[in-house]
PDB file of N, CA and C in Angstrom:
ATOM      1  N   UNK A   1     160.464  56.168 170.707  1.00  0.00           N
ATOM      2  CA  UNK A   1     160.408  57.168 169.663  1.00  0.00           C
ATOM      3  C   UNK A   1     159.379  58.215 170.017  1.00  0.00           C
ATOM      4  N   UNK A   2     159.357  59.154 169.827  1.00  0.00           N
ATOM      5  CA  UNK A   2     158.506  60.077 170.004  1.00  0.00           C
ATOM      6  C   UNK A   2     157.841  60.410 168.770  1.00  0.00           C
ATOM      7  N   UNK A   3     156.788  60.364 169.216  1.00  0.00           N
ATOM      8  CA  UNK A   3     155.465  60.058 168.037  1.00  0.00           C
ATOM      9  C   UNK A   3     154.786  61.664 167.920  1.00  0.00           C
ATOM     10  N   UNK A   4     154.921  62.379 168.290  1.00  0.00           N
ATOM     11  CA  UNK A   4     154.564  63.468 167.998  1.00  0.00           C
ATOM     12  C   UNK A   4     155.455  64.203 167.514  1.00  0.00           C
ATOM     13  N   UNK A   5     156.552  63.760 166.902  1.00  0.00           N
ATOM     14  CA  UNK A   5     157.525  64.466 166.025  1.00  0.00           C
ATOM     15  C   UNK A   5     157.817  63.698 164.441  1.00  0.00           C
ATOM     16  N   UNK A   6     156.604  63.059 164.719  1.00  0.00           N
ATOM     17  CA  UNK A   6     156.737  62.081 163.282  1.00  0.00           C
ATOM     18  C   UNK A   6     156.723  62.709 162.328  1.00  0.00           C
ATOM     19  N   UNK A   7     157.746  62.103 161.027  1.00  0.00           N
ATOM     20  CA  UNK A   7     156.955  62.987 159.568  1.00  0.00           C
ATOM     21  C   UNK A   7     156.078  62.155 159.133  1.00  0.00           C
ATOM     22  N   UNK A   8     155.416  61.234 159.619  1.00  0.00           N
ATOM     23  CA  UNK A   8     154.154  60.789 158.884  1.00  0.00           C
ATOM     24  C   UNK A   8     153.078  61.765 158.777  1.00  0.00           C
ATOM     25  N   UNK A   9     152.424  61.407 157.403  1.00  0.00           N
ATOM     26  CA  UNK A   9     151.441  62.228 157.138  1.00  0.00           C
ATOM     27  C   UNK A   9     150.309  62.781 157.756  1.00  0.00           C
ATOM     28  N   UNK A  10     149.481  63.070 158.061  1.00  0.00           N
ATOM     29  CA  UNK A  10     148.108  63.405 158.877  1.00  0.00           C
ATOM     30  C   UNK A  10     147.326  62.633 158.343  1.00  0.00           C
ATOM     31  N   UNK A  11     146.893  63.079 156.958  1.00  0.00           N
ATOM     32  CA  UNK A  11     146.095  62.467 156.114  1.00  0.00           C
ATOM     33  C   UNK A  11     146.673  61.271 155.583  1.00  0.00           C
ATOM     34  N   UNK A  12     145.924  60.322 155.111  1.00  0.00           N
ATOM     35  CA  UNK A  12     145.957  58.827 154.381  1.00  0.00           C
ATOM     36  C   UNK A  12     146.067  59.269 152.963  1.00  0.00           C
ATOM     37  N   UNK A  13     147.752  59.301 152.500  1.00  0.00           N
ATOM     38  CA  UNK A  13     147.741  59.056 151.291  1.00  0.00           C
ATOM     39  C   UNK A  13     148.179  57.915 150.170  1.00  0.00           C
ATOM     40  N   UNK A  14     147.831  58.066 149.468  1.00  0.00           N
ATOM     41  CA  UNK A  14     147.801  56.808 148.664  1.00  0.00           C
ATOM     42  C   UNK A  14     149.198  56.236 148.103  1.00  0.00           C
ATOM     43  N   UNK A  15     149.429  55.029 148.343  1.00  0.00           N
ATOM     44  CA  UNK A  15     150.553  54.420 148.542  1.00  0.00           C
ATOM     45  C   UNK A  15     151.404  53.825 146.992  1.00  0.00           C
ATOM     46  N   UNK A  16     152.495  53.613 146.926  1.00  0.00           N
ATOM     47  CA  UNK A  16     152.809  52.677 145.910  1.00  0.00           C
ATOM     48  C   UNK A  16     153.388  51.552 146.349  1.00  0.00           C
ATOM     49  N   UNK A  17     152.460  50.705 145.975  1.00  0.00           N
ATOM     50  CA  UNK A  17     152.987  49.015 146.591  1.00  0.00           C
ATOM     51  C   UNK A  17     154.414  48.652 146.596  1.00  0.00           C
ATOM     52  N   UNK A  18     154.785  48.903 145.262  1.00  0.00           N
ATOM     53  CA  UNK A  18     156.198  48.822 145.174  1.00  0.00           C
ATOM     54  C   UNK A  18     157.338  48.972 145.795  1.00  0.00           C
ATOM     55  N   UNK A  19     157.151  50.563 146.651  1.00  0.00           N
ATOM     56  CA  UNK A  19     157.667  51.058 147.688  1.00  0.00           C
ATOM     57  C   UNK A  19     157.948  49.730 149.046  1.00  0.00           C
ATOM     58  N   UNK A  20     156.979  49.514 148.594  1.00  0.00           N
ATOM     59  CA  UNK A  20     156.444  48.539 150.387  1.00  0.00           C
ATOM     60  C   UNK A  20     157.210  46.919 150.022  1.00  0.00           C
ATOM     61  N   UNK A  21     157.175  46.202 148.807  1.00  0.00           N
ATOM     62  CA  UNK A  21     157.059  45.097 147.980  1.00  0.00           C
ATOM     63  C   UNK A  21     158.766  44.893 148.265  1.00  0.00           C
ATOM     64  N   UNK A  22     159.379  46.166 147.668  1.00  0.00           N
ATOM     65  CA  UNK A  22     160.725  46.094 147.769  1.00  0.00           C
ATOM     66  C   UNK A  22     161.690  45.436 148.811  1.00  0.00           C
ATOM     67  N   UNK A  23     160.814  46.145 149.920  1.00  0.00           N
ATOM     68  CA  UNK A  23     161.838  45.680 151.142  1.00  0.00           C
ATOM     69  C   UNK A  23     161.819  44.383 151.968  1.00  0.00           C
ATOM     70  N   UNK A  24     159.863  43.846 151.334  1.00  0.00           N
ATOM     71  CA  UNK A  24     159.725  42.749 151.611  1.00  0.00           C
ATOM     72  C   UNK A  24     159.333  42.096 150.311  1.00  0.00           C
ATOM     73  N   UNK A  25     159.631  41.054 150.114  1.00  0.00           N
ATOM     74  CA  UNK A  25     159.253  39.905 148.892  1.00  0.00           C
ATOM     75  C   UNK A  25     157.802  40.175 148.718  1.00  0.00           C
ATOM     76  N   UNK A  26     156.657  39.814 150.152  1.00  0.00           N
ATOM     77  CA  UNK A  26     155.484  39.171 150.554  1.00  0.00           C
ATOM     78  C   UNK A  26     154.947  40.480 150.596  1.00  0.00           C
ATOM     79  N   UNK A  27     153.796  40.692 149.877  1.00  0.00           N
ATOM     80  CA  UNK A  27     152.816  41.748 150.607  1.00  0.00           C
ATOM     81  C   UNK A  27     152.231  41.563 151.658  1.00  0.00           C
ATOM     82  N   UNK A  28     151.679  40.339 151.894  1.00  0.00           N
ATOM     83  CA  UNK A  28     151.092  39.906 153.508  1.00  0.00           C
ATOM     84  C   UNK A  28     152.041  40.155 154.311  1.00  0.00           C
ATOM     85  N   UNK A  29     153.769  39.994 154.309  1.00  0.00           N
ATOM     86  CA  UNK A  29     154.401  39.851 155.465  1.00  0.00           C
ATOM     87  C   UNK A  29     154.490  41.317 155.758  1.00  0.00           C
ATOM     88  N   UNK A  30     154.331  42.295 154.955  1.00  0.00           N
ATOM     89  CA  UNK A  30     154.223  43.429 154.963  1.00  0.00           C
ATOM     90  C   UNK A  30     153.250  44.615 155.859  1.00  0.00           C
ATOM     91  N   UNK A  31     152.151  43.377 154.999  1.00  0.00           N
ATOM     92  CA  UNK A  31     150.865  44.157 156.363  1.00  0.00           C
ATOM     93  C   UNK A  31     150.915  43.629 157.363  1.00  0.00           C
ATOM     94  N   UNK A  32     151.178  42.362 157.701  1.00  0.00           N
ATOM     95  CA  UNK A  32     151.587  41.818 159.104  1.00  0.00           C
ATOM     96  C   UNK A  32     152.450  42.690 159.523  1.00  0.00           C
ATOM     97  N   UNK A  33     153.455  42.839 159.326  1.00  0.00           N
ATOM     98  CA  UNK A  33     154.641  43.677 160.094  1.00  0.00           C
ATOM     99  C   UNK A  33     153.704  45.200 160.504  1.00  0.00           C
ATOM    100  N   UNK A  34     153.449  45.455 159.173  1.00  0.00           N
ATOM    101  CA  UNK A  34     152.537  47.426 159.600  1.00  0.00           C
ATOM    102  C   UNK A  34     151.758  47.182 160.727  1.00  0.00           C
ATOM    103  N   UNK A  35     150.732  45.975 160.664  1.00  0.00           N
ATOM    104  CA  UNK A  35     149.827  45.968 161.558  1.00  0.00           C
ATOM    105  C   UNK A  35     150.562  45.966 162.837  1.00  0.00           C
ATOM    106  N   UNK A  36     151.278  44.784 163.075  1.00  0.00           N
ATOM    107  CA  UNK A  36     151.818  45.085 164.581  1.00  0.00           C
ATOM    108  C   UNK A  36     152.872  45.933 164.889  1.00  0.00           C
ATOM    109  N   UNK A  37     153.547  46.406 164.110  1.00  0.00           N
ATOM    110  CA  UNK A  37     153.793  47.960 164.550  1.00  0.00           C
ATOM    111  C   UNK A  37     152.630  49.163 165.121  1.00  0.00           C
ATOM    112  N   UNK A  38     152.012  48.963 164.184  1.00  0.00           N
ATOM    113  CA  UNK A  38     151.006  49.688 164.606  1.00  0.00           C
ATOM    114  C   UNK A  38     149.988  49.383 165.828  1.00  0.00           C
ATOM    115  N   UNK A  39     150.057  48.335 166.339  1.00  0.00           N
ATOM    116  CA  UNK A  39     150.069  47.934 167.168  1.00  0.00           C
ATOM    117  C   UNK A  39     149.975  48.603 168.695  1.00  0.00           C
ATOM    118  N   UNK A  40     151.965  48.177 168.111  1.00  0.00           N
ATOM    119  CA  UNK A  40     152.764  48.999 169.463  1.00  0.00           C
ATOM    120  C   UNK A  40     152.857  50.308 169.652  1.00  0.00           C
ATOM    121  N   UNK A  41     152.493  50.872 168.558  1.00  0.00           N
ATOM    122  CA  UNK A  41     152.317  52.348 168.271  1.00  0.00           C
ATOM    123  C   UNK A  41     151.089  52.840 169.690  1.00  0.00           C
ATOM    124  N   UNK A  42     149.823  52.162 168.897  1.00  0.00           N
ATOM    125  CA  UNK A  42     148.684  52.342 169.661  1.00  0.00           C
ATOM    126  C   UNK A  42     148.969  52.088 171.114  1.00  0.00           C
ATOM    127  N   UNK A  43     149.320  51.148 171.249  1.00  0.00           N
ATOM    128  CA  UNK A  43     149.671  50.581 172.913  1.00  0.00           C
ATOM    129  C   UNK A  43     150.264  51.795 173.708  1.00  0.00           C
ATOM    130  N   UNK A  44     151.252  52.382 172.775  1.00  0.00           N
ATOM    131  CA  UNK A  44     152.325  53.251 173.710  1.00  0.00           C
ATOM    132  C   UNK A  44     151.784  54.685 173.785  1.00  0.00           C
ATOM    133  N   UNK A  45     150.832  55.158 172.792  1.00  0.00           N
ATOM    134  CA  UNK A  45     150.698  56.068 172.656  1.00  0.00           C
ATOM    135  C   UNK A  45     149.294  56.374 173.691  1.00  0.00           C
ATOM    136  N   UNK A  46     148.435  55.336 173.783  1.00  0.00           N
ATOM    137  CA  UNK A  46     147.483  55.206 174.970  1.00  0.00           C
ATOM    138  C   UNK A  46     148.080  55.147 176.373  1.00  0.00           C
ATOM    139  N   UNK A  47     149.107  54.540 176.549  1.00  0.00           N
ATOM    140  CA  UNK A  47     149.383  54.296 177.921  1.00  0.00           C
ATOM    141  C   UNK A  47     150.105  55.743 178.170  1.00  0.00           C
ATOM    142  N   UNK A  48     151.203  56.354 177.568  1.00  0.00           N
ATOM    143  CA  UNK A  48     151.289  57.941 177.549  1.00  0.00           C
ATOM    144  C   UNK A  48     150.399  58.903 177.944  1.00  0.00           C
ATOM    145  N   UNK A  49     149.210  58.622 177.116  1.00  0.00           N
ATOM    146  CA  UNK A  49     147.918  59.798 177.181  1.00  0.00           C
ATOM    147  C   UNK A  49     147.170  59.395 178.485  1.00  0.00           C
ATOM    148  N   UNK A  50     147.169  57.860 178.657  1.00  0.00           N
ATOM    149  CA  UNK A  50     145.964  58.008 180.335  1.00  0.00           C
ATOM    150  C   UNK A  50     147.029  58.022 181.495  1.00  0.00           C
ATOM    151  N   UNK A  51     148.203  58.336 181.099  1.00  0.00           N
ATOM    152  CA  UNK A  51     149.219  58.399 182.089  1.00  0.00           C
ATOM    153  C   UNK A  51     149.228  60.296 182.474  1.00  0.00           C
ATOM    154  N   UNK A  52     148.680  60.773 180.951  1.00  0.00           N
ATOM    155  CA  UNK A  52     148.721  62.096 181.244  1.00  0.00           C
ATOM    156  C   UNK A  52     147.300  62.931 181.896  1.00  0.00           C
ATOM    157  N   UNK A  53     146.125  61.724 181.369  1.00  0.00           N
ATOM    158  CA  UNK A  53     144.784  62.082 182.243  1.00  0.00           C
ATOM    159  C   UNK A  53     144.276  61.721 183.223  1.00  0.00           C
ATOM    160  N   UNK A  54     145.732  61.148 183.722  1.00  0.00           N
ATOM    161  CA  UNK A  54     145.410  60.618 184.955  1.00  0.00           C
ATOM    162  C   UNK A  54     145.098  61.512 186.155  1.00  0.00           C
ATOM    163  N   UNK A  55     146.080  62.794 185.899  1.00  0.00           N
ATOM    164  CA  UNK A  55     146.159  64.200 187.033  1.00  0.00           C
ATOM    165  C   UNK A  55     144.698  64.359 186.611  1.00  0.00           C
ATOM    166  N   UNK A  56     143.773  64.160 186.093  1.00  0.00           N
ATOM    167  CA  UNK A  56     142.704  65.090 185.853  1.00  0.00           C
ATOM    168  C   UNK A  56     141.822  64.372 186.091  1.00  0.00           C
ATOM    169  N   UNK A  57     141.813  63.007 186.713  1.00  0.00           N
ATOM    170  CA  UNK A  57     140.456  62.289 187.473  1.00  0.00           C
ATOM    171  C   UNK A  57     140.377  62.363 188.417  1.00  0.00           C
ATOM    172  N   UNK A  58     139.318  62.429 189.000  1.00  0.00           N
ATOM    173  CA  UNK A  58     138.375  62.436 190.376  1.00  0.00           C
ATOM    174  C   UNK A  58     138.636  61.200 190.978  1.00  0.00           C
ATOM    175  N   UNK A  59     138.317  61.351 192.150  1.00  0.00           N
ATOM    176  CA  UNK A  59     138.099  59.696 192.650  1.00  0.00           C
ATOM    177  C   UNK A  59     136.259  59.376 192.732  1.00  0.00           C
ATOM    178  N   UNK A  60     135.522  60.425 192.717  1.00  0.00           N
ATOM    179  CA  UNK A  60     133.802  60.647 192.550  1.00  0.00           C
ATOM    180  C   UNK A  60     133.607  60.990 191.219  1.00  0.00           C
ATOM    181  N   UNK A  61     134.170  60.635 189.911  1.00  0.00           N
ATOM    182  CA  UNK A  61     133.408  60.753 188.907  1.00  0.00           C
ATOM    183  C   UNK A  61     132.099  60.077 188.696  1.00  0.00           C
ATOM    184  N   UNK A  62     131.024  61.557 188.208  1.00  0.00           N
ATOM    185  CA  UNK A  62     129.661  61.210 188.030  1.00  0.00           C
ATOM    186  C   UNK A  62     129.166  61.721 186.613  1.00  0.00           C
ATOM    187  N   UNK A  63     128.870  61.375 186.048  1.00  0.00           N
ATOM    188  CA  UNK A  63     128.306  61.581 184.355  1.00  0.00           C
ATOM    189  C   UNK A  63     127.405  63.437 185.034  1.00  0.00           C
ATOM    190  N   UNK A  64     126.799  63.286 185.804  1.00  0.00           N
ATOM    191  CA  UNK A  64     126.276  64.398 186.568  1.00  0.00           C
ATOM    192  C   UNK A  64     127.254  65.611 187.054  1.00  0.00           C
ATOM    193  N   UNK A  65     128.160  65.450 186.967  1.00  0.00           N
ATOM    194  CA  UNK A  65     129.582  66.412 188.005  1.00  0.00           C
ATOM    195  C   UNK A  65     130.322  66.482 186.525  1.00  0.00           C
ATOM    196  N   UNK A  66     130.265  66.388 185.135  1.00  0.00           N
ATOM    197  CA  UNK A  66     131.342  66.618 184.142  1.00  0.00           C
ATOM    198  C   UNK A  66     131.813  67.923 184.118  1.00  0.00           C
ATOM    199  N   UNK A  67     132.829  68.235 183.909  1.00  0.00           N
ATOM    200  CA  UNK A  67     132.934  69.806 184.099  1.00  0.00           C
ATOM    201  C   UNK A  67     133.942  69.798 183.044  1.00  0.00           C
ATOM    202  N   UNK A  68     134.472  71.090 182.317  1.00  0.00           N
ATOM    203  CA  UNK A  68     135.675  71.690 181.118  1.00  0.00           C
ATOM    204  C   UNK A  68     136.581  71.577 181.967  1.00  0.00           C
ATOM    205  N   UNK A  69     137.800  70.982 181.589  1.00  0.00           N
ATOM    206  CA  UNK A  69     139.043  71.715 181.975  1.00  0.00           C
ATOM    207  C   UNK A  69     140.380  71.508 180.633  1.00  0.00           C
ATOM    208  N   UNK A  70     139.984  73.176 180.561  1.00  0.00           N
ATOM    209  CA  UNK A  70     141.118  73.883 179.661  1.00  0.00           C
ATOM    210  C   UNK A  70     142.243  72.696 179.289  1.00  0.00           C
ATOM    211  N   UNK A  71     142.810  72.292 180.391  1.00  0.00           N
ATOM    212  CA  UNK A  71     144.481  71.531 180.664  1.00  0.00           C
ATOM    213  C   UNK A  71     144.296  70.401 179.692  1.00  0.00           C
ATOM    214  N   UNK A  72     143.137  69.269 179.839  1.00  0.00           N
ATOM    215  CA  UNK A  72     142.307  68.459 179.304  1.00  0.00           C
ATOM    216  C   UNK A  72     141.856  68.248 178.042  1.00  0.00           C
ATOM    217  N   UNK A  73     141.284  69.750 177.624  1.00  0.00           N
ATOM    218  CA  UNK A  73     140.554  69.519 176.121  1.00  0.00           C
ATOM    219  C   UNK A  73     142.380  69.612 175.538  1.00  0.00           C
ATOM    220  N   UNK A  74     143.274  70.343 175.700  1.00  0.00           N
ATOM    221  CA  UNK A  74     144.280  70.542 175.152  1.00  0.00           C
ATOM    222  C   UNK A  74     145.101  69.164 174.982  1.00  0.00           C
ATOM    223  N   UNK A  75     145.136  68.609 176.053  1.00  0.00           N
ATOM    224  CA  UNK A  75     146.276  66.961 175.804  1.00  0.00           C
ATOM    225  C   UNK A  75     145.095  66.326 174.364  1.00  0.00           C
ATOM    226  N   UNK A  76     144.094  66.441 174.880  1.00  0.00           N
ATOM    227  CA  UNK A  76     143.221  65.634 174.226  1.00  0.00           C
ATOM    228  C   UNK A  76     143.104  66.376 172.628  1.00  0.00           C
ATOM    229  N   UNK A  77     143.294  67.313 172.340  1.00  0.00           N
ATOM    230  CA  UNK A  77     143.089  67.468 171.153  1.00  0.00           C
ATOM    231  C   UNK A  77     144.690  67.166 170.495  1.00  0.00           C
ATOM    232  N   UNK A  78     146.063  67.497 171.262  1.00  0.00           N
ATOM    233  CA  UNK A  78     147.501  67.362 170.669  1.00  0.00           C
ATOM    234  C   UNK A  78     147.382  66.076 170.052  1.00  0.00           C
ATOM    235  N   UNK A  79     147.129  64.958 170.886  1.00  0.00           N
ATOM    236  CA  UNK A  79     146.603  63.569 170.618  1.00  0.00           C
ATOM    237  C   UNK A  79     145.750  63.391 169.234  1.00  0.00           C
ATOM    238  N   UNK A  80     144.419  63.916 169.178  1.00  0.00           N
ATOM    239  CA  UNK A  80     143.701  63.730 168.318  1.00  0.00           C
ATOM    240  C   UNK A  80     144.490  63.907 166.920  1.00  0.00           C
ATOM    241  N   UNK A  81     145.442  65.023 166.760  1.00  0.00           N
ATOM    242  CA  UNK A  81     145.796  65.699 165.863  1.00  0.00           C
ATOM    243  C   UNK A  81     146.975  64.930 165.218  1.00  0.00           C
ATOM    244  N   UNK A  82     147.732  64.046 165.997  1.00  0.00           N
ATOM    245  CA  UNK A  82     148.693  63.424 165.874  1.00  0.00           C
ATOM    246  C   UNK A  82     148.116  62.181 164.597  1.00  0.00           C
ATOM    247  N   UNK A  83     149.230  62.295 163.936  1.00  0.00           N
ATOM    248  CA  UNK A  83     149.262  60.588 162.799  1.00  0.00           C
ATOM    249  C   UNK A  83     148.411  59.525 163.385  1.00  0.00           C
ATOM    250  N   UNK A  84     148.012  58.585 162.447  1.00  0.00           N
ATOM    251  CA  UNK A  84     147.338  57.419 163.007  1.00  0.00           C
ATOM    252  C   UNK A  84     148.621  56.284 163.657  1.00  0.00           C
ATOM    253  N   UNK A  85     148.489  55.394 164.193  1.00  0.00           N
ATOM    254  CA  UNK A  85     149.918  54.384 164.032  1.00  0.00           C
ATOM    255  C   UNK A  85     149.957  53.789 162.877  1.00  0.00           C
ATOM    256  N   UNK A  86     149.307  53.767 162.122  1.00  0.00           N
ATOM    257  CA  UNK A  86     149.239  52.995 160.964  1.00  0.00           C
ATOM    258  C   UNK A  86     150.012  53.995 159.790  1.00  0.00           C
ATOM    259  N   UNK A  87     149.651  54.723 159.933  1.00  0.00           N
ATOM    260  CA  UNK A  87     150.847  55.996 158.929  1.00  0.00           C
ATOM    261  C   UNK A  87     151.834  56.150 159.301  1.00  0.00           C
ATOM    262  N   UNK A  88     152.251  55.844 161.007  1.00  0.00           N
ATOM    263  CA  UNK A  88     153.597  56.036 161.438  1.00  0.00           C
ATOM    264  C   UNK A  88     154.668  54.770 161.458  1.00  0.00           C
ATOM    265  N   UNK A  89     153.563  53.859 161.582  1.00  0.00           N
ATOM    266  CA  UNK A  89     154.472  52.230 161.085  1.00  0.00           C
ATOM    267  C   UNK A  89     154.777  52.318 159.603  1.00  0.00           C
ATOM    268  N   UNK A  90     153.706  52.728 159.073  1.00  0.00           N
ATOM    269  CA  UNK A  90     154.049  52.447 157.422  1.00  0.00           C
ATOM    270  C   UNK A  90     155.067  53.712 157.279  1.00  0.00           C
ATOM    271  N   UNK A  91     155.678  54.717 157.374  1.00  0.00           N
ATOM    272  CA  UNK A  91     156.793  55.828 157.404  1.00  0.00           C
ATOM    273  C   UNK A  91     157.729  55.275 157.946  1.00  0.00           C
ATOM    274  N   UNK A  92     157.476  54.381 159.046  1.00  0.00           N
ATOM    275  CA  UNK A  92     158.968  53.936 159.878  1.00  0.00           C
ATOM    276  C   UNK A  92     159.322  52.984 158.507  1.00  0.00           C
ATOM    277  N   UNK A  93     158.732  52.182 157.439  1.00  0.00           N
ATOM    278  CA  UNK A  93     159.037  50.838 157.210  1.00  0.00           C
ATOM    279  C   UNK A  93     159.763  51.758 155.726  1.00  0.00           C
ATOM    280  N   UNK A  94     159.120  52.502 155.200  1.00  0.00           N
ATOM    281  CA  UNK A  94     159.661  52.920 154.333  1.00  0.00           C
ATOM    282  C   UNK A  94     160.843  53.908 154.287  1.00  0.00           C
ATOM    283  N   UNK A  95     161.084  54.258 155.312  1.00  0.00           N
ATOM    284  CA  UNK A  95     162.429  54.633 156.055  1.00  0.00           C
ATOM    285  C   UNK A  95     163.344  54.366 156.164  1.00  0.00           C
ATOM    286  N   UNK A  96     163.014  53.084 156.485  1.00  0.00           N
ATOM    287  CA  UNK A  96     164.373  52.414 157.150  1.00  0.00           C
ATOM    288  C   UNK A  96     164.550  52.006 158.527  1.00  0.00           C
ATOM    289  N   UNK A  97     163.221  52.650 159.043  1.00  0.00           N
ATOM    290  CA  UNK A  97     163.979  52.334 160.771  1.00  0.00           C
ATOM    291  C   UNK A  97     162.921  51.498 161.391  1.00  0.00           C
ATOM    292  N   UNK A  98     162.321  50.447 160.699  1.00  0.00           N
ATOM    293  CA  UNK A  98     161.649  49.769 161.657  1.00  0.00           C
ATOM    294  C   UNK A  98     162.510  48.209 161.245  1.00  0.00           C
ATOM    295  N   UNK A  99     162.930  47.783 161.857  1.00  0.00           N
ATOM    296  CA  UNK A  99     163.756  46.493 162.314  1.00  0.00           C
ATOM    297  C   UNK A  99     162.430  45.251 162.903  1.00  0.00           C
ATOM    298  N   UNK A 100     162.507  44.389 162.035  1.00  0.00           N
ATOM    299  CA  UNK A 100     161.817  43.760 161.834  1.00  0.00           C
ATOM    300  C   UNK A 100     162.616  41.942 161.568  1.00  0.00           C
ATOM    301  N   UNK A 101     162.219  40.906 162.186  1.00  0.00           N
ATOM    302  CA  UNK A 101     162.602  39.034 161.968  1.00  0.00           C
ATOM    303  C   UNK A 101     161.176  38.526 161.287  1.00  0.00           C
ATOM    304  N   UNK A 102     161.935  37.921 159.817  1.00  0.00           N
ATOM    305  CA  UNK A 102     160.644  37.043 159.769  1.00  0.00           C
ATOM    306  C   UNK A 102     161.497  35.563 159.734  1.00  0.00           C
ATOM    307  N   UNK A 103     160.739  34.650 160.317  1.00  0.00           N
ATOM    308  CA  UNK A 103     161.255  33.247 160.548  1.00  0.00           C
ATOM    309  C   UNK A 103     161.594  32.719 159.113  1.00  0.00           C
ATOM    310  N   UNK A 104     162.416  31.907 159.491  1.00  0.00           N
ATOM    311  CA  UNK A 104     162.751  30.808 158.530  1.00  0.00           C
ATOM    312  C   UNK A 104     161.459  30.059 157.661  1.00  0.00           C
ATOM    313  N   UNK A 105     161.716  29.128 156.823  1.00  0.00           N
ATOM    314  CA  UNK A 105     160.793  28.604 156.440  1.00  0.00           C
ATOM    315  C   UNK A 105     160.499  27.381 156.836  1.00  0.00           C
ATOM    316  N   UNK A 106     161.364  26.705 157.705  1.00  0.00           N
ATOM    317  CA  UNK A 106     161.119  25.936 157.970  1.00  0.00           C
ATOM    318  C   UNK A 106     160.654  25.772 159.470  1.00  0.00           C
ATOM    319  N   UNK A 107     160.931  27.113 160.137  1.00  0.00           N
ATOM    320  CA  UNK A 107     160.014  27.568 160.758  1.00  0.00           C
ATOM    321  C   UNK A 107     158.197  27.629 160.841  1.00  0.00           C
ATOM    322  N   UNK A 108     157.986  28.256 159.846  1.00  0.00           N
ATOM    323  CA  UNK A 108     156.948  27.867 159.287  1.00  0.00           C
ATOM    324  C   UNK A 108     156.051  26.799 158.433  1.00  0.00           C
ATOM    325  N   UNK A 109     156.799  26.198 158.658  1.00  0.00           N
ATOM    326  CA  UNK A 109     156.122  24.511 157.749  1.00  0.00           C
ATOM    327  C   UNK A 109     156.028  23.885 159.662  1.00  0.00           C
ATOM    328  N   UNK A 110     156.319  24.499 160.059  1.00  0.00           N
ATOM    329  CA  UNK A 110     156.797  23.630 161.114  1.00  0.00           C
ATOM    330  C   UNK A 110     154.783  24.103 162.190  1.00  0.00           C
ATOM    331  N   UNK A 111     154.491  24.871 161.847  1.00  0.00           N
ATOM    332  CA  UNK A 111     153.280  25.675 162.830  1.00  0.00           C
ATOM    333  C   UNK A 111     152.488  25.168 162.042  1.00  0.00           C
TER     334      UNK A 111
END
């Protein structure tokens, strides 16, 4: 998915449980699910960005040698500016499009 075309919000706004309650019975199974979405959010969206700052390291980086580069502050701020994963999991869930298994129960008696 491409995460910089999300309609999740920028800002953290305030939620109605209900919204969230609906689609799952459990409020815990709920934040479990957000959390590791959000998760994978984070995962993918880091490995993207040092995949993209990668052209822009040295093989002699020295805290002494830091220098601006234009190309740089720019990835780095598109990034900054972007949704948290946690606003973009919780938008996917209330959506519709995050596809999600929770085990059986006897699954769970079973752990």
């Amino acid at each position: 998915m491409d995460y910089k075309n999300s309609k999740a919000p920028v800002t953290t706004p305030t939620r109605d449980m209900t919204q969230i309650t609906d689609k799952v019975d459990n409020t815990y199974e709920a934040v479990v699910i957000l959390g590791k979405r959000a998760n994978q959010i984070s995962s993918s969206v880091k490995k993207e960005l040092d995949a993209k700052l990668q052209d822009f390291s040295t093989p002699q980086d020295n805290l002494d040698e830091t220098f601006e580069n234009r190309e740089q502050i720019e990835i780095s701020r598109k990034y900054e500016r972007m949704p948290k994963p946690t606003l973009i999991a919780t938008q996917e869930f209330l959506d519709g499009e995050l596809i999600y298994q929770v085990g059986s129960k006897d699954e769970q008696l079973k752990d």
